[in-house]
Structure formats: C-alpha cells, structure tokens
Protein backbone atom coordinates (compact mmCIF):
# COMPACT_ATOMS: atom_id res chain seq x y z
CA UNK A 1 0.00 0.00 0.00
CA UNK A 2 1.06 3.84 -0.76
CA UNK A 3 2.20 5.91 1.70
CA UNK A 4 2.02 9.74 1.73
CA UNK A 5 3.75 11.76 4.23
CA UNK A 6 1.77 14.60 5.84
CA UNK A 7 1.96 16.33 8.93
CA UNK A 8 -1.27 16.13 11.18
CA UNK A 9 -3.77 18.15 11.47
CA UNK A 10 -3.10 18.61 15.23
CA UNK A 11 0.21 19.46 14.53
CA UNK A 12 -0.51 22.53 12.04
CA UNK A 13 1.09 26.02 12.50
CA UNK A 14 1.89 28.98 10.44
CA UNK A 15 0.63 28.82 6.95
CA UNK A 16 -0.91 25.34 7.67
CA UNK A 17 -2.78 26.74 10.46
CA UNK A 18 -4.17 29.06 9.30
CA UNK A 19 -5.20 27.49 6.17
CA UNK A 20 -7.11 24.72 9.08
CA UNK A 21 -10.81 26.48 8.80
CA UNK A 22 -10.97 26.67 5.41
CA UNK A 23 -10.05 23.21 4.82
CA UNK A 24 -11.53 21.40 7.77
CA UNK A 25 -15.05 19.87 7.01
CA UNK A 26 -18.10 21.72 9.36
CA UNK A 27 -19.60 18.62 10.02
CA UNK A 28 -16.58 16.19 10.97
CA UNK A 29 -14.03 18.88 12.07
CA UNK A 30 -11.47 16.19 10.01
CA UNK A 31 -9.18 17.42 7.18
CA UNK A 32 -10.05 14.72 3.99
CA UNK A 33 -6.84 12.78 3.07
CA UNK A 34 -7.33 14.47 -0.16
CA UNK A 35 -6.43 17.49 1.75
CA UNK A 36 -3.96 16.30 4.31
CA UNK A 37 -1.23 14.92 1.35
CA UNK A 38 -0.99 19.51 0.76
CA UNK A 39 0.58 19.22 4.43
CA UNK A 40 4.39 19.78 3.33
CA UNK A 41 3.30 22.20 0.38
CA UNK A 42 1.06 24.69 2.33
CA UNK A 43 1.08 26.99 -1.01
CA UNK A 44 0.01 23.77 -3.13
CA UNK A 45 -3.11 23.12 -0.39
CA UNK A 46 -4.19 26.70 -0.89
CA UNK A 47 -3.89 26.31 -4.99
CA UNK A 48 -6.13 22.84 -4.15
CA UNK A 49 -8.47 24.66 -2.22
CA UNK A 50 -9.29 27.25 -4.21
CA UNK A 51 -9.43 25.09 -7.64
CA UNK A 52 -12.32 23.51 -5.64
CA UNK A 53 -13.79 26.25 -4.69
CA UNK A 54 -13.93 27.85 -7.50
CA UNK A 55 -15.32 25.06 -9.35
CA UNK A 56 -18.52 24.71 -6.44
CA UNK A 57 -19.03 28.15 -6.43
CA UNK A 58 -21.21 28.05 -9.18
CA UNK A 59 -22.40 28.92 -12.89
CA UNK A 60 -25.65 30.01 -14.60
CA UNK A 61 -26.08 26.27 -15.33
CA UNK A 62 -25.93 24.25 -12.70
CA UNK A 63 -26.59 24.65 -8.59
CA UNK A 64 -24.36 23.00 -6.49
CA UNK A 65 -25.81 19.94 -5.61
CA UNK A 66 -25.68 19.28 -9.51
CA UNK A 67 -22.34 19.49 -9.47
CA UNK A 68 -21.60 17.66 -6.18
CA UNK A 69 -23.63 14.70 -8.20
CA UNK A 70 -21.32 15.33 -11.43
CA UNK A 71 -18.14 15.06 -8.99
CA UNK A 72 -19.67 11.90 -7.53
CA UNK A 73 -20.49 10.29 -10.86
CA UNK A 74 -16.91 10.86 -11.86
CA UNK A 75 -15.47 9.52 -8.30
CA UNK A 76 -17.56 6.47 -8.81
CA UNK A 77 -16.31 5.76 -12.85
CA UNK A 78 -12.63 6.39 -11.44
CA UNK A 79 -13.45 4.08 -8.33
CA UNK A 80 -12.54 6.79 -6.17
CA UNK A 81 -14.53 7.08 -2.69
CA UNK A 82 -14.05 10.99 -3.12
C-alpha cells in the first residue's frame, strides 16, 4: 500500500494553520486525506483549495448539488470514494 507523508492536522502552524478552517469539514471537524497529502506544500493546499472552490461556487447552469452529483459520478467511474 502507498504511503504519503503529511503532517497532522493537530500538529498545524503557520501557513498550515491558518489554512485549518478553510479546509476542515463543518460537520466532521477532520481534514479529507485528499487534503492532508498539501501538508508539506502549504502553497500547493491553498492552490487545491481554491481550484475547488472555484469550481462549487457556481455557474448560470448548474446549482451546487448538480455538481456535487457530477463530482460523484466521476469519483464512482474512477473508483474513487471521493
């Protein structure tokens, strides 16, 4: 099995810190895995973070739970539990 490095979430300071709220889930208070492998590269988990956000945000088009379901349908083709 893979192994990533990352530094836990418990163990966050500076730039990590402070990146914590943003990238902490509401409900869980967890950091995803997807997430947690930005540990060493603070600058790359802000890029991550904001790619994401940008792309729920929102268009004309589509509301956000359609495109929660379109991120799901893709997880699920790639066998990804994202």
């Amino acid at each position: 099995m893979a192994w990533i490095e990352i530094i836990p979430d418990n163990q966050w300071d500076g730039d990590l810190e402070a990146q914590a709220p943003a990238v902490r889930d509401a409900k869980t208070n967890r950091v995803d895995h997807i997430m947690a492998i930005y540990s060493l590269n603070p600058q790359a988990m802000a890029a991550h973070h904001a790619l994401y956000s940008s792309a729920m945000t929102g268009t004309k088009g589509l509301r956000k739970v359609e495109r929660e379901l379109i991120a799901f349908a893709v997880s699920q083709i790639n066998d990804c539990h994202y």
